[in-house]
C-alpha atoms as a PDB file:
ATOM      1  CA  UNK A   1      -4.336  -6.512-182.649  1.00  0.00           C
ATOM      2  CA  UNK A   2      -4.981  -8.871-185.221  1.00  0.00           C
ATOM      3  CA  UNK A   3      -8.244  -8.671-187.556  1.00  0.00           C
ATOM      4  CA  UNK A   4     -10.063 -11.190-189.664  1.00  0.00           C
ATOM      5  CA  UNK A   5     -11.027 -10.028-193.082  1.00  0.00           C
ATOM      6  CA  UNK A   6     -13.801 -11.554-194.582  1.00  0.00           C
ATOM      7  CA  UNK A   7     -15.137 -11.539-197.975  1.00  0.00           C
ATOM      8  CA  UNK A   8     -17.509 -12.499-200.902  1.00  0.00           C
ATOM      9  CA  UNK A   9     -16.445 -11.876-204.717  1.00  0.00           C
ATOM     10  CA  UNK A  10     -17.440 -13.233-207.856  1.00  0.00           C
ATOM     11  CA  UNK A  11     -15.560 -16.056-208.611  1.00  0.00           C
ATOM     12  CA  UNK A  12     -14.005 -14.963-211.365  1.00  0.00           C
ATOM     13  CA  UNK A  13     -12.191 -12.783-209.981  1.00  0.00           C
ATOM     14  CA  UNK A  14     -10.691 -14.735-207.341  1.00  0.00           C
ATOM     15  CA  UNK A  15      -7.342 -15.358-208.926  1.00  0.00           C
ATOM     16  CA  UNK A  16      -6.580 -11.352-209.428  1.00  0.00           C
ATOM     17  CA  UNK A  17      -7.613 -10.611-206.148  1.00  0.00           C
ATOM     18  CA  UNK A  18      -5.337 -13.350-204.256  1.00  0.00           C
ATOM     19  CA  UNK A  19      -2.299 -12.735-206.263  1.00  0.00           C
ATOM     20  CA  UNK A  20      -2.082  -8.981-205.351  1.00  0.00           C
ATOM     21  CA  UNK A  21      -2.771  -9.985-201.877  1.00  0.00           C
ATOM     22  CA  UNK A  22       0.063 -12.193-202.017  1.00  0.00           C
ATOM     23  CA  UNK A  23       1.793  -9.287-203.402  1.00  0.00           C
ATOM     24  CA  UNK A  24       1.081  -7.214-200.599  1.00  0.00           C
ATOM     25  CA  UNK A  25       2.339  -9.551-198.128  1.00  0.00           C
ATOM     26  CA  UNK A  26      -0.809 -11.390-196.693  1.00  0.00           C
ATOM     27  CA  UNK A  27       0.511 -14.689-195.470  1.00  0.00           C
ATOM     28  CA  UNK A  28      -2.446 -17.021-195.597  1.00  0.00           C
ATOM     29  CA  UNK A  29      -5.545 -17.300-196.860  1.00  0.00           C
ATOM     30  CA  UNK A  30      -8.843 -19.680-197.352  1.00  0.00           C
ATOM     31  CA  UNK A  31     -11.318 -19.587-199.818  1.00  0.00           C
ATOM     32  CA  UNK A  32     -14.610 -21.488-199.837  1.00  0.00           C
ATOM     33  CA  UNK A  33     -16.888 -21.921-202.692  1.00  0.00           C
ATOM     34  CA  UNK A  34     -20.259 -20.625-201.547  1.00  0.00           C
ATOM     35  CA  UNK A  35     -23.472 -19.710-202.552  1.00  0.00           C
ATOM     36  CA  UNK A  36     -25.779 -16.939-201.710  1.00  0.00           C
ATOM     37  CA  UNK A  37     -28.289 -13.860-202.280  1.00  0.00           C
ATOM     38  CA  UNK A  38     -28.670  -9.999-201.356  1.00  0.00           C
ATOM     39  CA  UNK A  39     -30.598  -7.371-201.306  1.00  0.00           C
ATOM     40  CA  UNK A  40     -31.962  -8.179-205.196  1.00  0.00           C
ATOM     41  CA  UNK A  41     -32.946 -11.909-203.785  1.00  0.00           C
ATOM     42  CA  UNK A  42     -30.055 -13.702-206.245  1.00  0.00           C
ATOM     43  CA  UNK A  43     -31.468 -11.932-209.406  1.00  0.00           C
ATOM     44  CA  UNK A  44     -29.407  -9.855-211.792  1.00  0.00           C
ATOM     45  CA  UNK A  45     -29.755  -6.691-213.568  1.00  0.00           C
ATOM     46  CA  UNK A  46     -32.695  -6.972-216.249  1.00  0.00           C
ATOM     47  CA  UNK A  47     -34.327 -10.091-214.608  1.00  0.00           C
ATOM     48  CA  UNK A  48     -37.485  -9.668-213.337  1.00  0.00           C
ATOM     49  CA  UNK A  49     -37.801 -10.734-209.343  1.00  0.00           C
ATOM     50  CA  UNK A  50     -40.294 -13.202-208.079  1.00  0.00           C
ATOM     51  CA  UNK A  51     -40.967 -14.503-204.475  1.00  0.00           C
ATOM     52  CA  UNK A  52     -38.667 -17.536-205.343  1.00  0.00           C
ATOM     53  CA  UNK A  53     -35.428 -16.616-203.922  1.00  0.00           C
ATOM     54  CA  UNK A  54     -32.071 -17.625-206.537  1.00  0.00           C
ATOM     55  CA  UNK A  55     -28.866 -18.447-204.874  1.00  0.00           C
ATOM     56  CA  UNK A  56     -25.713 -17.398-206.729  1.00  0.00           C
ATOM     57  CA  UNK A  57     -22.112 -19.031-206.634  1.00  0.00           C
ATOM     58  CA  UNK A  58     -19.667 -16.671-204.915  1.00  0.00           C
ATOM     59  CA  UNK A  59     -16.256 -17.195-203.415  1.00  0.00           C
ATOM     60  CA  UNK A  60     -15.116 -16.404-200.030  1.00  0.00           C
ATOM     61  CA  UNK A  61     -11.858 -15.659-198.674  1.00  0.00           C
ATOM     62  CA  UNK A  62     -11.253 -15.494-194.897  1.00  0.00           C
ATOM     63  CA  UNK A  63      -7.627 -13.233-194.370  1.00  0.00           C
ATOM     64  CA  UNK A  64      -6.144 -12.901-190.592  1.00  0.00           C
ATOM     65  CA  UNK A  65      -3.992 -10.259-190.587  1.00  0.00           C
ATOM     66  CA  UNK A  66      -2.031  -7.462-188.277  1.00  0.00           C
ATOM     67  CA  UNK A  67      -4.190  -4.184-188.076  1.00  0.00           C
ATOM     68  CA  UNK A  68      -1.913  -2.203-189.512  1.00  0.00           C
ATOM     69  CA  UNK A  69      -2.145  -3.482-193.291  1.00  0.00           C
ATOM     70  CA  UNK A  70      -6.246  -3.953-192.829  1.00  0.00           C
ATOM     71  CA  UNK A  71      -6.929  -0.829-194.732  1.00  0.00           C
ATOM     72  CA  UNK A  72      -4.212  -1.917-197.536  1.00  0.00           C
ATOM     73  CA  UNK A  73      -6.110  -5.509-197.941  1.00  0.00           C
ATOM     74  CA  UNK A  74      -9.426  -4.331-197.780  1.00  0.00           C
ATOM     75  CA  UNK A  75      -8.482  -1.666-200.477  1.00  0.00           C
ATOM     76  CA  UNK A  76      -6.918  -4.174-202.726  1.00  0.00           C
ATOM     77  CA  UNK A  77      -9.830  -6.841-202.729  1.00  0.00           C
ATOM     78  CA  UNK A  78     -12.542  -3.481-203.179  1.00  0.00           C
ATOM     79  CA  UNK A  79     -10.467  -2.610-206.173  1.00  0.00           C
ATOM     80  CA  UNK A  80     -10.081  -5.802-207.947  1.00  0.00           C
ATOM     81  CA  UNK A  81     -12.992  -7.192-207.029  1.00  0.00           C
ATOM     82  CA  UNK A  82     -14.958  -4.817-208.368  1.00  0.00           C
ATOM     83  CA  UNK A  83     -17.711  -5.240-211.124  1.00  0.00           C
ATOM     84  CA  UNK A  84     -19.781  -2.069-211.134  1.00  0.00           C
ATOM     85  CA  UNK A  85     -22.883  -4.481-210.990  1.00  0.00           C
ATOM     86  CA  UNK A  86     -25.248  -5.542-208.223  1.00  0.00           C
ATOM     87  CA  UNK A  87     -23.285  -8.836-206.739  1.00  0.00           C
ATOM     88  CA  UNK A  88     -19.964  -7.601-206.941  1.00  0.00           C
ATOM     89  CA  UNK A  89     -19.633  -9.051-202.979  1.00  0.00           C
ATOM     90  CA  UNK A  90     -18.976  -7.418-199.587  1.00  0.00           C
ATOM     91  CA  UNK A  91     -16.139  -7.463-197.321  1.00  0.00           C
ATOM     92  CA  UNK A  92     -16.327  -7.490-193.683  1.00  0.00           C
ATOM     93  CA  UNK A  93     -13.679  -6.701-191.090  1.00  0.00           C
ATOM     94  CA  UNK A  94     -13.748  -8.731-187.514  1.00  0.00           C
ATOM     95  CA  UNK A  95     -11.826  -8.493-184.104  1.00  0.00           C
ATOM     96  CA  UNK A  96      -9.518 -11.630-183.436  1.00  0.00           C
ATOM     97  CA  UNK A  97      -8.771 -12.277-180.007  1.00  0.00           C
ATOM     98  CA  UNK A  98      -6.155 -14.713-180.471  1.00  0.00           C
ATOM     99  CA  UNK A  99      -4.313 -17.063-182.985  1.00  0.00           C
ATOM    100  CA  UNK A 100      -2.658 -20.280-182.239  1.00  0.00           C
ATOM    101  CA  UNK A 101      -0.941 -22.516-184.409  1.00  0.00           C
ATOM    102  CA  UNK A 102      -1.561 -26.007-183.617  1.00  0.00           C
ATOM    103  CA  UNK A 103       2.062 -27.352-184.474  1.00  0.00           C
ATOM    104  CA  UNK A 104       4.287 -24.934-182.134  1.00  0.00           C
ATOM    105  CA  UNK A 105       0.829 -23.880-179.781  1.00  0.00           C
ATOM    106  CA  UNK A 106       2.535 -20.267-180.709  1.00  0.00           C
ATOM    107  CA  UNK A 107       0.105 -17.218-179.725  1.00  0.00           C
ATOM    108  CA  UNK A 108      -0.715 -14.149-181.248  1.00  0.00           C
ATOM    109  CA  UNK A 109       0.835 -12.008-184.184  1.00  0.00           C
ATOM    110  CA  UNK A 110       3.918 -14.804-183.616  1.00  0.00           C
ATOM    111  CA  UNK A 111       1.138 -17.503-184.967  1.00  0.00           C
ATOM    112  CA  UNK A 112       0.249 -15.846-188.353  1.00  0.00           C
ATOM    113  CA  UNK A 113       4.354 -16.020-190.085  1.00  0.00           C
END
């Protein structure tokens, strides 16, 4: 089955995180430049919260990959993405049904190499 890792990191650690991924054999990925807030409302450590709501820059990386190296990738972008701090991003793990790539109109795992 094929699974569709999504996730939101601080940007600056975007070019750690997609190296080792590359690394670990992950085939394709995107990244978007978004913006967003949490829990905390967008405001960091020491700042004191008001009802105005702060949206931060993050970057997010969308990753389809086999099931059986899910736990590897998600391990690898928890590790390096890491900050210790409030904002340090989420990752989420989603069911694919199917793949197809446009050019060949392959299916499946056969779409993703």
């Amino acid at each position: 089955m094929l699974k569709k890792i999504e996730c939101y990191i601080q940007p600056s650690k975007l070019e750690s995180v997609k190296n080792a991924l590359i690394e670990a054999g992950v085939e394709g990925i995107s990244k978007s430049d978004v913006e967003g807030f949490g829990k905390q409302r967008g405001y960091k450590n020491g700042e004191t919260p008001n009802k105005d709501v702060k949206f931060l820059p993050k970057t997010k990386l969308e990753i389809v990959v086999e099931e059986e190296i899910v736990d590897s990738v998600t391990s690898i972008i928890v590790k390096l993405a890491k900050t210790g701090k409030i904002g340090a991003g989420k990752v989420f793990v989603l069911p694919v049904e199917d793949a197809i790539r446009v050019r060949t109109s392959e299916a499946g795992r056969s779409a993703l190499s």
